[in-house]
Structure formats: C-alpha cells, structure tokens
Protein backbone atom coordinates (compact mmCIF):
# COMPACT_ATOMS: atom_id res chain seq x y z
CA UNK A 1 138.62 334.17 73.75
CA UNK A 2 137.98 331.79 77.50
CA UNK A 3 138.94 334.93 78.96
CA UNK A 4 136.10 336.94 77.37
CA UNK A 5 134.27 333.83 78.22
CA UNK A 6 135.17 333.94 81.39
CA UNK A 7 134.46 337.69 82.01
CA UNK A 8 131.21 337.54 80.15
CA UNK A 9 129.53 334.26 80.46
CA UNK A 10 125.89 335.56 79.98
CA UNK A 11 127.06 337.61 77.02
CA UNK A 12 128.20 334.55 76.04
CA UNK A 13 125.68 332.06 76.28
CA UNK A 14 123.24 334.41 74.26
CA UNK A 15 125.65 334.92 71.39
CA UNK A 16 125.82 331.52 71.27
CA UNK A 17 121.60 331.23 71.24
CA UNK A 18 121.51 334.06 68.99
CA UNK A 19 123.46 332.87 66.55
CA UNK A 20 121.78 328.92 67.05
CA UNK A 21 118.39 330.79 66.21
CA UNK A 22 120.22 332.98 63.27
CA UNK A 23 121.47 329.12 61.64
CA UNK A 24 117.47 327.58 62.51
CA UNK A 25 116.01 330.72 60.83
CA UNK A 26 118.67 330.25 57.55
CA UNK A 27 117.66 326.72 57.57
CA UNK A 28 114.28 326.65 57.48
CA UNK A 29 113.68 329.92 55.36
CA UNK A 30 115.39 328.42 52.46
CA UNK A 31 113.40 325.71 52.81
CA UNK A 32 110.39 327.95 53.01
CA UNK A 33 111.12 330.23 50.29
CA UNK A 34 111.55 326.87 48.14
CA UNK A 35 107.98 325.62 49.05
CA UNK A 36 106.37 329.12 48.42
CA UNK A 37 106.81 328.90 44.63
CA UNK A 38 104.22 325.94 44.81
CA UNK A 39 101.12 326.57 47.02
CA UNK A 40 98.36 328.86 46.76
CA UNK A 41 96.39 330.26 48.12
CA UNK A 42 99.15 331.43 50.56
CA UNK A 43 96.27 331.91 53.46
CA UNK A 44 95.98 328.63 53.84
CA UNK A 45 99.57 328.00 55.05
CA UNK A 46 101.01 331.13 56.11
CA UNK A 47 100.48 331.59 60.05
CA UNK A 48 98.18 334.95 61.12
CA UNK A 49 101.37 336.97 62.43
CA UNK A 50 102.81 336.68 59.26
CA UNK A 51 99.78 337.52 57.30
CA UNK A 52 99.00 340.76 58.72
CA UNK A 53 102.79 342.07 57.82
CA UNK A 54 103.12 340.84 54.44
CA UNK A 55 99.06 340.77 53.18
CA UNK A 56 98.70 337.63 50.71
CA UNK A 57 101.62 339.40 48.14
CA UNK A 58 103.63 335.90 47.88
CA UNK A 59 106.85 338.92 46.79
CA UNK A 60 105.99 340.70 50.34
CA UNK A 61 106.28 336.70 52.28
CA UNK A 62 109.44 335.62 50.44
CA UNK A 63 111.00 338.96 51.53
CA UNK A 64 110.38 338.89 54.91
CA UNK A 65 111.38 335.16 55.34
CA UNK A 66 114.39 335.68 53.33
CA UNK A 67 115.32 338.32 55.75
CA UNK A 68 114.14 337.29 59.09
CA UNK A 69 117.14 335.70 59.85
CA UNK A 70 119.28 338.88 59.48
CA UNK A 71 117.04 340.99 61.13
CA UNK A 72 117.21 338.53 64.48
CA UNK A 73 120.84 338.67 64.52
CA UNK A 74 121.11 342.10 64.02
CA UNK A 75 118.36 343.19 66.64
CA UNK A 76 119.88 340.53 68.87
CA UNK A 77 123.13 341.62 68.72
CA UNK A 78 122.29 345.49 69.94
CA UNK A 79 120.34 343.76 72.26
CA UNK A 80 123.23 341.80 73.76
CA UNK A 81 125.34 345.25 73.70
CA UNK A 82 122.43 346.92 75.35
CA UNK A 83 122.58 343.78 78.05
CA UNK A 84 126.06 345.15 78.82
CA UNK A 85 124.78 348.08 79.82
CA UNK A 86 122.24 347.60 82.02
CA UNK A 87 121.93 345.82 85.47
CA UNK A 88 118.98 344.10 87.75
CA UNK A 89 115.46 343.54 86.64
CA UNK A 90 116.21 345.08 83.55
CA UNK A 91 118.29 342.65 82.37
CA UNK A 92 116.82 339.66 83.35
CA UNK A 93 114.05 340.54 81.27
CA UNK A 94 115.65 342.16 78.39
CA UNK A 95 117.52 338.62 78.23
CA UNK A 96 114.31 336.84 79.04
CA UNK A 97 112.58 338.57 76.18
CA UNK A 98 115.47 338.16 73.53
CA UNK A 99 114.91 334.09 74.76
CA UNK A 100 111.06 333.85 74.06
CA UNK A 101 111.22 336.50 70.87
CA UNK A 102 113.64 333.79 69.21
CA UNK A 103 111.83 330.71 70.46
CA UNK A 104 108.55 332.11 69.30
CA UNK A 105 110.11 332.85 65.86
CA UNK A 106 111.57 329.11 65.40
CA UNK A 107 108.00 327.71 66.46
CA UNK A 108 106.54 330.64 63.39
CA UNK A 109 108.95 329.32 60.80
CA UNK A 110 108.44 325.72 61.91
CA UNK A 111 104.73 326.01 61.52
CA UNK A 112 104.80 327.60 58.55
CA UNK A 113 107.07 325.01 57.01
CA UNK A 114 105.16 322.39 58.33
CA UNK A 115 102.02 323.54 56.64
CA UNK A 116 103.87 324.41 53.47
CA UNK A 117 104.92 320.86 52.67
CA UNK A 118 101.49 319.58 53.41
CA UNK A 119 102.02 318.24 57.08
C-alpha cells in the first residue's frame, strides 16, 4: 500500500479528499433528509441549485440528497482513473476542478442544513 503511495502520491491525496467529501456528504445528508420531514415550504430553505433539479417535490429533494454522496464518489473515482491518464494542463485542471466541484458541494449541503434547522 506506501508503495502505491509512493508511486502515486497525487492519486493518492485525492482518494483520500474524495472519500473525506463522500463521509461530509453522508453526514450531513442524513441530517438533511431528517430535517426535510418538518419544514415547508421547501423554497424557503432549499438553496437555488438545488431547486431548479428537484422543483419543490420534497420526494424529488430527499432523493437527490440521499444520493449525492454516491454520485461524488462514483464520478470522482473515474475522474481519478481518468487523472491517470492524462498529463500537463489537463490534469492540473481536471484535479483542480474535482477540488472546487466537492468544496462547492460541502458549502451546498452546509447551507442547506443550516437553513433547515432554522440557523
């Protein structure tokens, strides 16, 4: 395993973020999907992004945080194959854009929780 480490230490470092964002995304979704059950309307609390995939169908938000999570790691985990492939400018910002993608998705979910327990 150091070895792999050793021979891939960007590969590395992002399985280690991916999978940090994959646990943050878990985390706060449950809590999430807990709160949903007890506000309305959901415009009030739910940020714009999310709105405009899911409507105001409180069934359509539960499902797409309850999978968000999933969907990071697996879209971040062909992205870190696809990192393998690929050298130069390319990379850099095929890594720098898996980076901001999962910040920007923490700072969605922690927004939304934060409105959704009345903070």
């Amino acid at each position: 395993m150091f070895r792999l480490i050793k021979e891939f230490p960007l590969q590395a470092g992002l399985f280690l973020f991916n999978t940090g964002i994959f646990a943050w995304l878990q985390t706060t979704s449950s809590a999430i999907l807990v709160q949903l059950g007890l506000k309305e309307p959901l415009t009030q609390y739910i940020p714009e992004p999310i709105l405009a995939l899911t409507g105001d169908s409180v069934a359509a938000i539960q499902a797409y945080v309850g999978n968000a999570a999933w969907a990071w790691l697996i879209f971040s985990m062909i992205v870190l194959v696809i990192i393998h492939f690929i050298k130069g400018v390319l990379k850099f910002l095929f890594v720098l854009a898996l980076i901001m993608i999962g910040i920007y998705l923490l700072f969605q979910n922690q927004e939304m929780l934060h409105s959704l327990m009345g903070g």
